[in-house]
Protein backbone atom coordinates (compact mmCIF):
# COMPACT_ATOMS: atom_id res chain seq x y z
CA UNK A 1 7.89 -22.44 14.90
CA UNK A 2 8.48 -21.78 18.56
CA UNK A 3 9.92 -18.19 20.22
CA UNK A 4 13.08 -18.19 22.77
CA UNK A 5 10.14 -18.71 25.28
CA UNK A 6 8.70 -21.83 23.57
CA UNK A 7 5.63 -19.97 22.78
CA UNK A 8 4.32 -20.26 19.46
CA UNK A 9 5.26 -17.81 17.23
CA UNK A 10 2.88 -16.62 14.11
CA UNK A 11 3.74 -16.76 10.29
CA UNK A 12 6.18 -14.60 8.85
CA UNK A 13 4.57 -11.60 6.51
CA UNK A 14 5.75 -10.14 3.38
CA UNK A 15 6.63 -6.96 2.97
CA UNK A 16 3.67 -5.95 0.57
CA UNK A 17 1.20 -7.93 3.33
CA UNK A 18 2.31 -5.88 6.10
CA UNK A 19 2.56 -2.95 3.96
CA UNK A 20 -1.19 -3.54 3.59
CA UNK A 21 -1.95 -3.95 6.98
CA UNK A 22 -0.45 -0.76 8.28
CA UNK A 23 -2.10 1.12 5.73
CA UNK A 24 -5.10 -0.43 6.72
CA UNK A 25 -4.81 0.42 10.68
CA UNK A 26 -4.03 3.99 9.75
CA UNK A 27 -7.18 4.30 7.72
CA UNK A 28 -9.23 3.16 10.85
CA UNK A 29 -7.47 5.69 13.30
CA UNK A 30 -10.08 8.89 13.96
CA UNK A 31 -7.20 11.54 12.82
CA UNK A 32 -3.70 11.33 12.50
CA UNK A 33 -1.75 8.23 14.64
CA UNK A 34 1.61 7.58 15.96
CA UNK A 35 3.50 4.11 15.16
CA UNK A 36 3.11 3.16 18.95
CA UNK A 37 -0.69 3.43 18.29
CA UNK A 38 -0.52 1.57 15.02
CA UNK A 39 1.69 -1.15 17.00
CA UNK A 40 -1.07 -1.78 18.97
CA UNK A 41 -3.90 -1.92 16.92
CA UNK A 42 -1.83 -4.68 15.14
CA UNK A 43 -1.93 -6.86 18.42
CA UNK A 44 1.63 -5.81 19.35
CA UNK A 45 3.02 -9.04 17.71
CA UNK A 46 5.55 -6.46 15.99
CA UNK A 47 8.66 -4.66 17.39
CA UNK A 48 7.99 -1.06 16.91
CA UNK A 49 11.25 -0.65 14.67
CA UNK A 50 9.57 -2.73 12.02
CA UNK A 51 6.20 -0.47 12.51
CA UNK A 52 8.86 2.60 11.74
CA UNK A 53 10.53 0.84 8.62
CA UNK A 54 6.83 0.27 7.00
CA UNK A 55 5.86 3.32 7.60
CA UNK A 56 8.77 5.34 6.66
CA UNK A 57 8.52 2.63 3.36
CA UNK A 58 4.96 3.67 3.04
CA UNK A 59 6.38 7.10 3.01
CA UNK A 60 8.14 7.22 0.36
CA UNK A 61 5.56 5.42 -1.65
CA UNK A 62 3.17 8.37 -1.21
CA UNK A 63 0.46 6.03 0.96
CA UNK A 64 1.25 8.27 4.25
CA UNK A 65 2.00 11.53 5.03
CA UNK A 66 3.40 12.87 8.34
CA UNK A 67 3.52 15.61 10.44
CA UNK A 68 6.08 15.85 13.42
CA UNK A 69 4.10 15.92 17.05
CA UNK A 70 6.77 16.65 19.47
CA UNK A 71 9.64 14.61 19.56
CA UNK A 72 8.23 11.97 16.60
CA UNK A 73 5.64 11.65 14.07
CA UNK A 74 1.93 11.36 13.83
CA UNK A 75 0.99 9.10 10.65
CA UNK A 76 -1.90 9.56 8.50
CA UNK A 77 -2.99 7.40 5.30
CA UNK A 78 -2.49 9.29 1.90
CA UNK A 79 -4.21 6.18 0.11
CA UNK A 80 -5.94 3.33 0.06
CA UNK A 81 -4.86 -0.41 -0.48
CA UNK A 82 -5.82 -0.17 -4.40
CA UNK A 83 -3.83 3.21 -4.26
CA UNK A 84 -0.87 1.41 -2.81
CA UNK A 85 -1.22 -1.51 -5.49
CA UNK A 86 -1.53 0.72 -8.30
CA UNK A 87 2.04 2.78 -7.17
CA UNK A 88 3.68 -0.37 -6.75
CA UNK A 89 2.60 -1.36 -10.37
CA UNK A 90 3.48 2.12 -11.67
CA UNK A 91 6.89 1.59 -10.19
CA UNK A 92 7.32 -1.69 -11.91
CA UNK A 93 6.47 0.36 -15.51
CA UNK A 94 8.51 3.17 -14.66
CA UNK A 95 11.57 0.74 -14.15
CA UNK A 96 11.14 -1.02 -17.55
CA UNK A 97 12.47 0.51 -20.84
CA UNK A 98 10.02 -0.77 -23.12
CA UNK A 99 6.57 0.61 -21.11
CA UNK A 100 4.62 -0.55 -24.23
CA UNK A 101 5.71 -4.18 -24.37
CA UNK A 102 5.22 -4.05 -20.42
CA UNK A 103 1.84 -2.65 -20.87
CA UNK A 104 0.91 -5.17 -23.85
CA UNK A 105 1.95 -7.75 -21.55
CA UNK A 106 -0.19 -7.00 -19.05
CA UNK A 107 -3.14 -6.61 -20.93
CA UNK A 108 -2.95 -9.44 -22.99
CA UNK A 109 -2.51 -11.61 -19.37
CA UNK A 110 -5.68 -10.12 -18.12
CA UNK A 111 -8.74 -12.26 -17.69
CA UNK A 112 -11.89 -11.18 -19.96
CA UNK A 113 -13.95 -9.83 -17.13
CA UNK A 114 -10.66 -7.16 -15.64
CA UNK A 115 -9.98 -6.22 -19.51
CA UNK A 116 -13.95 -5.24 -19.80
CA UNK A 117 -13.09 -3.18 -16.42
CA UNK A 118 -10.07 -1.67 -18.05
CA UNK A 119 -12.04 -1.05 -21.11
CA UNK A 120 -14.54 0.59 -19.52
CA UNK A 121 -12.02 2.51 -17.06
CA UNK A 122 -10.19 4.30 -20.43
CA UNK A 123 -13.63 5.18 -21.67
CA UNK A 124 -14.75 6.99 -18.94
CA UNK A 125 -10.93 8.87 -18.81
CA UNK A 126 -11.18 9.63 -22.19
CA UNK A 127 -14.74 11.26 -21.95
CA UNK A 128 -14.26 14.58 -21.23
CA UNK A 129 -17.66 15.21 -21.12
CA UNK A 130 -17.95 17.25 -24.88
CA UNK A 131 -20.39 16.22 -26.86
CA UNK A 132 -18.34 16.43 -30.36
């Protein structure tokens, strides 16, 4: 694909994969960042609207929080990539009716090793550390 300029232009990202990214740049930043620093970490090869509309997505998701610094916003990451994964799957359950066919689902589609992981995840939540 070429640009009005005939310059190469780079693939297209998903939403989640830029989602990601973002995230990622604001964990790096030494303290709280605006979107014009987070543009540039990310090589400028996006228009600082769509730095905005991630962010402001990433908002609402609970991954960032923000604080206003004069005139706009300084940034800072509320949670990880896994964080952000696990929201977006919450969000998925919380949509569905039937959680427990959702959840059996998912489970039953896992491979052995991530259901030992899983296994071992609910023990450890459901040790509350009483010795009954």
């Amino acid at each position: 694909m070429t640009d009005a300029d005939g310059g190469v232009r780079g693939r297209r990202r998903g939403q989640g994969e830029l989602e990601g990214e973002v995230l990622s740049t604001l964990r790096t930043a030494p303290g709280q960042a605006s979107a014009a620093w987070v543009q540039e970490q990310l090589g400028g090869g996006l228009a600082y609207t769509t730095v905005m509309t991630i962010l402001t997505r990433l908002l609402a998701k609970g991954a960032v929080t923000r604080e206003r610094a004069g005139r706009s916003f300084v940034w800072l990451a509320a949670s990880d990539e896994a964080g952000l994964a696990a929201m977006r799957m919450r969000r998925v359950l919380d949509g569905e009716a039937d959680r427990g066919a959702v959840l059996a689902s998912f489970v039953t589609a896992l491979s052995p090793d991530d259901e030992r992981v899983l296994r071992e995840l609910l023990e450890e939540a459901g040790d509350d550390g009483t010795d009954s």
